[in-house]
PDB file of N, CA and C in Angstrom:
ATOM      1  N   UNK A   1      19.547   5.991  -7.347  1.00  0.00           N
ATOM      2  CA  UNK A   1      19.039   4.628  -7.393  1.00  0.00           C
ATOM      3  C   UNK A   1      18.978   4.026  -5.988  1.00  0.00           C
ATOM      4  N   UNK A   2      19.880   4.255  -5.012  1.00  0.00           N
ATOM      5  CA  UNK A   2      20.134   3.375  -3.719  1.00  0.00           C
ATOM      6  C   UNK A   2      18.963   4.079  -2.585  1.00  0.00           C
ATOM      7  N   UNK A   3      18.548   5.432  -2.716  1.00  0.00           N
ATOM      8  CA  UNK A   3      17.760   6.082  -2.449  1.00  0.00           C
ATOM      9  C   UNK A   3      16.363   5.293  -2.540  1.00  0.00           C
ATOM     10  N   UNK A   4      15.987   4.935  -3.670  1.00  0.00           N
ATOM     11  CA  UNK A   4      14.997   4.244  -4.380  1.00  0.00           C
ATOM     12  C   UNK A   4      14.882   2.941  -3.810  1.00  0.00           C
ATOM     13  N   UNK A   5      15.568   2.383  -3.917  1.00  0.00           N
ATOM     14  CA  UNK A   5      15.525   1.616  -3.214  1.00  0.00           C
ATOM     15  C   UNK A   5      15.451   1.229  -1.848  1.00  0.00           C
ATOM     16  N   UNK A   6      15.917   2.344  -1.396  1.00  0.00           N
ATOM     17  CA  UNK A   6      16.294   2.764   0.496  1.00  0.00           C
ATOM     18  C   UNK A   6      14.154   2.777   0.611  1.00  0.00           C
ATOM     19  N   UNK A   7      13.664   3.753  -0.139  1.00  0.00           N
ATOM     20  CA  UNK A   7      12.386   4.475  -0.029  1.00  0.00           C
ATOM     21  C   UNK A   7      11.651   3.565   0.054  1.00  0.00           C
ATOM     22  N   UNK A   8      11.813   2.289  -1.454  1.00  0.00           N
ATOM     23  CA  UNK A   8      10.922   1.439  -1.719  1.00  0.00           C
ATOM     24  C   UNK A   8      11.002   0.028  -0.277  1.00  0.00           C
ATOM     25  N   UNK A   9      11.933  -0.132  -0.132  1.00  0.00           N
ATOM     26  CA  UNK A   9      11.960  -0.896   1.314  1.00  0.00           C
ATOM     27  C   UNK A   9      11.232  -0.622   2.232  1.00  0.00           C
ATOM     28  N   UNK A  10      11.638   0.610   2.289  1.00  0.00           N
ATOM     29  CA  UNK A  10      10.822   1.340   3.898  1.00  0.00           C
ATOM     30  C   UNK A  10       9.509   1.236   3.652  1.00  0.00           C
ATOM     31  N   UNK A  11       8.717   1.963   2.096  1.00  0.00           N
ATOM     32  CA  UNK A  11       7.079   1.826   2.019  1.00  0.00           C
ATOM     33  C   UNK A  11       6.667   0.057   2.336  1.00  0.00           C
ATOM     34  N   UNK A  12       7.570  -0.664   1.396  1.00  0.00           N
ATOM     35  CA  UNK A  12       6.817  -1.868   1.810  1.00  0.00           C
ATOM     36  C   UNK A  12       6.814  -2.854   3.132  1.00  0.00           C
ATOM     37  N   UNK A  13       8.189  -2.101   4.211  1.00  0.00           N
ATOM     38  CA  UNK A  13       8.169  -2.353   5.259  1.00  0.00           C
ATOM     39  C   UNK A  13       7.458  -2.094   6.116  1.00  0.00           C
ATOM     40  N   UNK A  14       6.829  -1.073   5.759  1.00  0.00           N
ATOM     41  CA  UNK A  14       5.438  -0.282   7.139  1.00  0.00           C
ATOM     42  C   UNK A  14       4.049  -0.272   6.045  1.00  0.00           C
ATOM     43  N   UNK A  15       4.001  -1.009   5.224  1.00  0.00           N
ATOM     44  CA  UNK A  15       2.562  -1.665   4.429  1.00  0.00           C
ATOM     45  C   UNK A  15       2.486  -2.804   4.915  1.00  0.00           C
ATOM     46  N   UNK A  16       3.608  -3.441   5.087  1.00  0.00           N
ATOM     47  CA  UNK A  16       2.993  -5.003   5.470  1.00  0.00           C
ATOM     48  C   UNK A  16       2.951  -5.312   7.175  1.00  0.00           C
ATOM     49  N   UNK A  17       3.611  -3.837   7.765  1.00  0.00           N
ATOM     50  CA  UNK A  17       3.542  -3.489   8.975  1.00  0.00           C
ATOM     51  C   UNK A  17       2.048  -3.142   9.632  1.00  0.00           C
ATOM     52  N   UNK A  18       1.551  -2.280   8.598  1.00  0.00           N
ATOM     53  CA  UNK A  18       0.092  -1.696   8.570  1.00  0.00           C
ATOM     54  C   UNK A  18      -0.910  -3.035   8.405  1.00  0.00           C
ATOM     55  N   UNK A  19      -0.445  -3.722   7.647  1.00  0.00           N
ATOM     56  CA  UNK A  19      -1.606  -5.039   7.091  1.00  0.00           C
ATOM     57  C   UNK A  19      -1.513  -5.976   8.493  1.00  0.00           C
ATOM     58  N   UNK A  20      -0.466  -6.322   8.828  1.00  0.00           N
ATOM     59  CA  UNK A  20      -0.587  -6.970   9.866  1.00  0.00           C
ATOM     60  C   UNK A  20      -1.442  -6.657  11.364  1.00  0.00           C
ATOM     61  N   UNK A  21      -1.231  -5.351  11.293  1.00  0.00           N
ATOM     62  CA  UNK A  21      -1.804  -4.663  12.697  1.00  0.00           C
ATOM     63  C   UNK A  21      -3.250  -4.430  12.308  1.00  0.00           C
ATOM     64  N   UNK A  22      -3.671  -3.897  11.514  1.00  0.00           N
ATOM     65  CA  UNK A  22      -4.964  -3.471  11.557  1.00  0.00           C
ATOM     66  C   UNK A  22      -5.588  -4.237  10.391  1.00  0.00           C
ATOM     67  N   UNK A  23      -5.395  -5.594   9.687  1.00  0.00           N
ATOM     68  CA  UNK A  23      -6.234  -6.677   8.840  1.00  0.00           C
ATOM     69  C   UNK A  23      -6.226  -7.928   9.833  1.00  0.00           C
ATOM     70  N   UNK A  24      -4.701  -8.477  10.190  1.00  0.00           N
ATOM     71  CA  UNK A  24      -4.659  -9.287  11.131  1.00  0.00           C
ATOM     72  C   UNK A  24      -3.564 -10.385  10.717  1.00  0.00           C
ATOM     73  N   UNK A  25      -3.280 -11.114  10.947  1.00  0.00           N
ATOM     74  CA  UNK A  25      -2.088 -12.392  10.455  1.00  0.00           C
ATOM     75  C   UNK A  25      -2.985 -13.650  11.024  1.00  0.00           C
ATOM     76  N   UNK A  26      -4.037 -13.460  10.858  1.00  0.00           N
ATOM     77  CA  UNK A  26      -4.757 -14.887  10.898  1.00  0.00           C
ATOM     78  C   UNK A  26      -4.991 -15.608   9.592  1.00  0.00           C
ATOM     79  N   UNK A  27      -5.046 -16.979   9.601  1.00  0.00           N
ATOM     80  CA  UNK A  27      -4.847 -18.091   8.362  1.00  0.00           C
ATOM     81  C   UNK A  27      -5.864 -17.534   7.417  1.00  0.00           C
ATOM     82  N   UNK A  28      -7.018 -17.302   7.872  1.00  0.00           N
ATOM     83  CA  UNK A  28      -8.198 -16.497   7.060  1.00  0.00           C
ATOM     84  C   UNK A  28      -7.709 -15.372   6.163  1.00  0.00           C
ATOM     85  N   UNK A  29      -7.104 -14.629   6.789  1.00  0.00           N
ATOM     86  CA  UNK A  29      -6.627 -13.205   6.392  1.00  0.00           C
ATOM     87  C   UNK A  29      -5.084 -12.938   5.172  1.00  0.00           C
ATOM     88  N   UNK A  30      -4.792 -14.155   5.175  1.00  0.00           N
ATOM     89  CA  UNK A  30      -3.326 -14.665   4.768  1.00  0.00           C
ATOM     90  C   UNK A  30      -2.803 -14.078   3.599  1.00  0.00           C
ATOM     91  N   UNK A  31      -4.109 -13.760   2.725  1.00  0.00           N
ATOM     92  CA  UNK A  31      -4.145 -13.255   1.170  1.00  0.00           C
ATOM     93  C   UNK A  31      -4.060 -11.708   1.122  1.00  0.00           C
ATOM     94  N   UNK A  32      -4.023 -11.101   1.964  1.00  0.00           N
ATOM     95  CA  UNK A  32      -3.780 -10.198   2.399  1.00  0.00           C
ATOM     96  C   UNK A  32      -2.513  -9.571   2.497  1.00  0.00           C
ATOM     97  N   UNK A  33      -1.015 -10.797   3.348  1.00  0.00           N
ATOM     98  CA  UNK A  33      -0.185 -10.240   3.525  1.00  0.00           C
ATOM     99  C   UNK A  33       0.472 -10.982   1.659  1.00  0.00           C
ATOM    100  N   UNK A  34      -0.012 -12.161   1.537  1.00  0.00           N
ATOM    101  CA  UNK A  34       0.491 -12.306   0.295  1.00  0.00           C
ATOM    102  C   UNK A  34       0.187 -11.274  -1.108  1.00  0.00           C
ATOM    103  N   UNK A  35      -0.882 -10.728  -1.200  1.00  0.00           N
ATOM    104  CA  UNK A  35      -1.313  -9.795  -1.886  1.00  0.00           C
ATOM    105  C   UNK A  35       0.156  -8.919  -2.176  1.00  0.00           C
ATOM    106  N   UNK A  36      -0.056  -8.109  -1.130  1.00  0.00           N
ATOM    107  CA  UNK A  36       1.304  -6.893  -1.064  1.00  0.00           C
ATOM    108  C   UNK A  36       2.554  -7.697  -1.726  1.00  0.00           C
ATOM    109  N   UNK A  37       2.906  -8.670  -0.850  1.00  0.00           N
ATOM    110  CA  UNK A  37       4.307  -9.485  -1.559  1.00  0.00           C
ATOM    111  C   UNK A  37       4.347  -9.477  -2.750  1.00  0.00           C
ATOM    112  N   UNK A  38       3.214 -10.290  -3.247  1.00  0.00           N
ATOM    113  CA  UNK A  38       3.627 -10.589  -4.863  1.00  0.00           C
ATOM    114  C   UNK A  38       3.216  -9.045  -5.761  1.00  0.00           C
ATOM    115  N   UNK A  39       3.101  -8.395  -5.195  1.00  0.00           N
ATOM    116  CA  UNK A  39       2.925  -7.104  -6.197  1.00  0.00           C
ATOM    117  C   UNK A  39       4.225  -6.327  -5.755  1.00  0.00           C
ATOM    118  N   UNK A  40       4.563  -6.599  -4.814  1.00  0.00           N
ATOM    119  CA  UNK A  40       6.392  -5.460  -4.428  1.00  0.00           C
ATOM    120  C   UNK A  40       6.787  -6.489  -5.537  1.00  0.00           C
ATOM    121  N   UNK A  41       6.966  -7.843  -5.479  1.00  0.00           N
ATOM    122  CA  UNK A  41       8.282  -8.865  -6.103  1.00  0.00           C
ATOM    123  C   UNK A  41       7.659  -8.686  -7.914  1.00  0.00           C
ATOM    124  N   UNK A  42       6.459  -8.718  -8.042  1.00  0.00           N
ATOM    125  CA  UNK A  42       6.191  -8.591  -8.932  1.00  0.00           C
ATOM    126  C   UNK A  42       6.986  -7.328 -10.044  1.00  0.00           C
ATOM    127  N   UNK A  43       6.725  -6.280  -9.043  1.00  0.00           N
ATOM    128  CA  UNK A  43       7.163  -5.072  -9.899  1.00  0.00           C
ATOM    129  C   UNK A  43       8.607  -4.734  -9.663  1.00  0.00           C
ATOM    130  N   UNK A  44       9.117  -5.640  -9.038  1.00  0.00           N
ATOM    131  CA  UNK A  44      10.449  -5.433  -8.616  1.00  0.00           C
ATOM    132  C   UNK A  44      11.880  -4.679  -9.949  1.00  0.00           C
ATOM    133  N   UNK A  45      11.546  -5.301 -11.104  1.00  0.00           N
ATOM    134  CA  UNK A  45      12.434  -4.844 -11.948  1.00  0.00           C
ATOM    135  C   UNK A  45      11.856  -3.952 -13.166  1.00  0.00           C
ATOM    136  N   UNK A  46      11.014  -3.168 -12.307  1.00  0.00           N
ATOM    137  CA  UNK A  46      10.329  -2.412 -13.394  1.00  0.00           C
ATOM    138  C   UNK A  46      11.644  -1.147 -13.287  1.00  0.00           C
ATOM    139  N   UNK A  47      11.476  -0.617 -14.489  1.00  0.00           N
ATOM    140  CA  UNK A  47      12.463   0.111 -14.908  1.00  0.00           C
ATOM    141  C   UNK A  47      11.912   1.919 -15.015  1.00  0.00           C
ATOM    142  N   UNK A  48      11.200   2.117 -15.271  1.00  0.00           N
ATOM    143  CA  UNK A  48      10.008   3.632 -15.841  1.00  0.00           C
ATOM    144  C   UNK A  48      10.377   4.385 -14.243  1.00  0.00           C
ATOM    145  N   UNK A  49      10.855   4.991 -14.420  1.00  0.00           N
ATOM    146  CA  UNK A  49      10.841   6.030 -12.977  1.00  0.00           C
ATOM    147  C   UNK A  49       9.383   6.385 -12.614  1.00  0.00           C
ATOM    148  N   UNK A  50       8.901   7.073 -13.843  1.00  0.00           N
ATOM    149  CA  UNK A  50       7.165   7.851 -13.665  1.00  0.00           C
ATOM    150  C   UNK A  50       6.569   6.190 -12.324  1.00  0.00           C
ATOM    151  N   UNK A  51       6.478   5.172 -13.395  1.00  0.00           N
ATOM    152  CA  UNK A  51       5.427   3.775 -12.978  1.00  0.00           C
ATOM    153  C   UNK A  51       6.365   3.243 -11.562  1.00  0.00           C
ATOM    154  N   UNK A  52       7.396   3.437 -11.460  1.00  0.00           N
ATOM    155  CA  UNK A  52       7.803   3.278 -10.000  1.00  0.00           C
ATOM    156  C   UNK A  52       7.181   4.040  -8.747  1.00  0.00           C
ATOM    157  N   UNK A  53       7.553   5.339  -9.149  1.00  0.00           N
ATOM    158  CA  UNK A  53       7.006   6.527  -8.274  1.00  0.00           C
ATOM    159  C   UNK A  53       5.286   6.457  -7.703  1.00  0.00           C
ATOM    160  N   UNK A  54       4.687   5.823  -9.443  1.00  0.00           N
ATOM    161  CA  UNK A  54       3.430   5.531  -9.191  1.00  0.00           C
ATOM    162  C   UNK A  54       2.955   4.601  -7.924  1.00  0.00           C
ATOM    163  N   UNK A  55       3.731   3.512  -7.952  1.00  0.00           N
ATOM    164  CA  UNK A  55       3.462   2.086  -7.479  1.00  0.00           C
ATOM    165  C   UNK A  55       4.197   2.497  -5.849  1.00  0.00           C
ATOM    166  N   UNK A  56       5.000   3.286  -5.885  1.00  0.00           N
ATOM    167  CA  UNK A  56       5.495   3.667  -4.428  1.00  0.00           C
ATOM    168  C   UNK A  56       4.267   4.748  -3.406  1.00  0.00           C
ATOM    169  N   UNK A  57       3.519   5.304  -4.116  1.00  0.00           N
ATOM    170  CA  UNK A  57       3.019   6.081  -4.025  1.00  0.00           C
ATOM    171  C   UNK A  57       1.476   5.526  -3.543  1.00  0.00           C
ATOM    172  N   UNK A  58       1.157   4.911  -4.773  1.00  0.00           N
ATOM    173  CA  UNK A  58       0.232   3.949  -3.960  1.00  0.00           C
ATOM    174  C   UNK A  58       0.086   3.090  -2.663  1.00  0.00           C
ATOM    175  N   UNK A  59       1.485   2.671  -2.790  1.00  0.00           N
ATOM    176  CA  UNK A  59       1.728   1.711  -1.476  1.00  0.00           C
ATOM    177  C   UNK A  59       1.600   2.729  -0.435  1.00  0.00           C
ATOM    178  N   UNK A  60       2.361   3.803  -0.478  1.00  0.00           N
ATOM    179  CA  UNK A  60       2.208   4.694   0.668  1.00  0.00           C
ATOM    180  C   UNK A  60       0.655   4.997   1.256  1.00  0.00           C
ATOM    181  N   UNK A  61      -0.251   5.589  -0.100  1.00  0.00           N
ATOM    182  CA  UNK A  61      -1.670   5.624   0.425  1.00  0.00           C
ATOM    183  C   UNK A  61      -2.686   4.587   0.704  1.00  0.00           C
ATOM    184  N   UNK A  62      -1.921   3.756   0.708  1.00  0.00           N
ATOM    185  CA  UNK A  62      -2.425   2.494   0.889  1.00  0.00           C
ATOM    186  C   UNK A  62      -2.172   2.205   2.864  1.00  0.00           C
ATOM    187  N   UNK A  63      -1.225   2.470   3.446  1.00  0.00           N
ATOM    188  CA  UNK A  63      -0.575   2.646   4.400  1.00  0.00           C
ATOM    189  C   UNK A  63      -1.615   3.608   4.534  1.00  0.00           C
ATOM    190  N   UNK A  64      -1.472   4.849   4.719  1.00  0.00           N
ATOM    191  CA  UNK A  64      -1.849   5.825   5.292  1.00  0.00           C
ATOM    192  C   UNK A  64      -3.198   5.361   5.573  1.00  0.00           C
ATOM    193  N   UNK A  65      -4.006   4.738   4.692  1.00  0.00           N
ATOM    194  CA  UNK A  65      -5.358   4.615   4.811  1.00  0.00           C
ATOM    195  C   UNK A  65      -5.664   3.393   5.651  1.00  0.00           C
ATOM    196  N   UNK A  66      -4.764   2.403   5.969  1.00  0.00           N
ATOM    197  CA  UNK A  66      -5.184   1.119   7.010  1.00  0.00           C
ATOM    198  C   UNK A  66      -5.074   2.181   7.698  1.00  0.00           C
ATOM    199  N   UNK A  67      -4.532   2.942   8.500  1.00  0.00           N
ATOM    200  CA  UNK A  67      -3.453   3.338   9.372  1.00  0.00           C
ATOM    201  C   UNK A  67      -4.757   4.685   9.665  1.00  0.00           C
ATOM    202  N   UNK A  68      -5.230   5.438   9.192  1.00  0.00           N
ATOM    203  CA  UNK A  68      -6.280   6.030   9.440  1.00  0.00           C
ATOM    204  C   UNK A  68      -7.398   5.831   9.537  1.00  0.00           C
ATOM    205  N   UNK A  69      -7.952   4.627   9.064  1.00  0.00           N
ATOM    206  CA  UNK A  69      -8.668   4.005   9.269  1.00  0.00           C
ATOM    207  C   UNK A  69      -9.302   3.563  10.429  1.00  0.00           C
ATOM    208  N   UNK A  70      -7.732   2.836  10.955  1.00  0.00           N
ATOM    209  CA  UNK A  70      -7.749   2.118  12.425  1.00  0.00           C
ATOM    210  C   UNK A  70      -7.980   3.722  13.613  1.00  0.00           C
ATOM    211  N   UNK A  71      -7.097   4.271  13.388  1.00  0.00           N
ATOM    212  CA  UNK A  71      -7.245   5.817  14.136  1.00  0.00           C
ATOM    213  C   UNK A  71      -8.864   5.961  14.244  1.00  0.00           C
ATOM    214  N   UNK A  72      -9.663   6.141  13.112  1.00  0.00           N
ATOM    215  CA  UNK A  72     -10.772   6.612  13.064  1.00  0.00           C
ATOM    216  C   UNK A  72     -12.195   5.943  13.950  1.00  0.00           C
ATOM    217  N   UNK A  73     -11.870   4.682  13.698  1.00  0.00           N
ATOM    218  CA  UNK A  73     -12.792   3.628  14.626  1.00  0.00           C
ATOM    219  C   UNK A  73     -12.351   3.640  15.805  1.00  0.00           C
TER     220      UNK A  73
END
């Protein structure tokens, strides 16, 4: 469990790391970093290992893809 939690920190620590650097933290852009928030807090007490793993997993390729993105241009 503390693992899981260790993991799920870190993905949403370098997603909202990723959103900031390559979307931007301008007032325009704002829904953006709120987006991510309310979907980590949202799913926060989900219980299903499978739908965790899912939702961690996403976040990760979600990351990878700002993040290659920016590389690519």
């Amino acid at each position: 469990m503390r693992t899981e939690v260790f993991q799920t920190a870190n993905i949403y620590r370098h997603l909202l790391k990723a959103v900031k650097k390559h979307i931007g933290k301008e007032e325009n852009k704002k829904h953006f970093l709120e987006f991510v928030t309310s979907e980590f807090h949202k799913n926060r007490n989900l219980s299903d290992g499978v739908a965790v793993q899912q939702k961690i997993k996403l976040a990760r390729d979600y990351t990878f893809m700002l993040n290659s993105v920016h590389h690519h241009k």
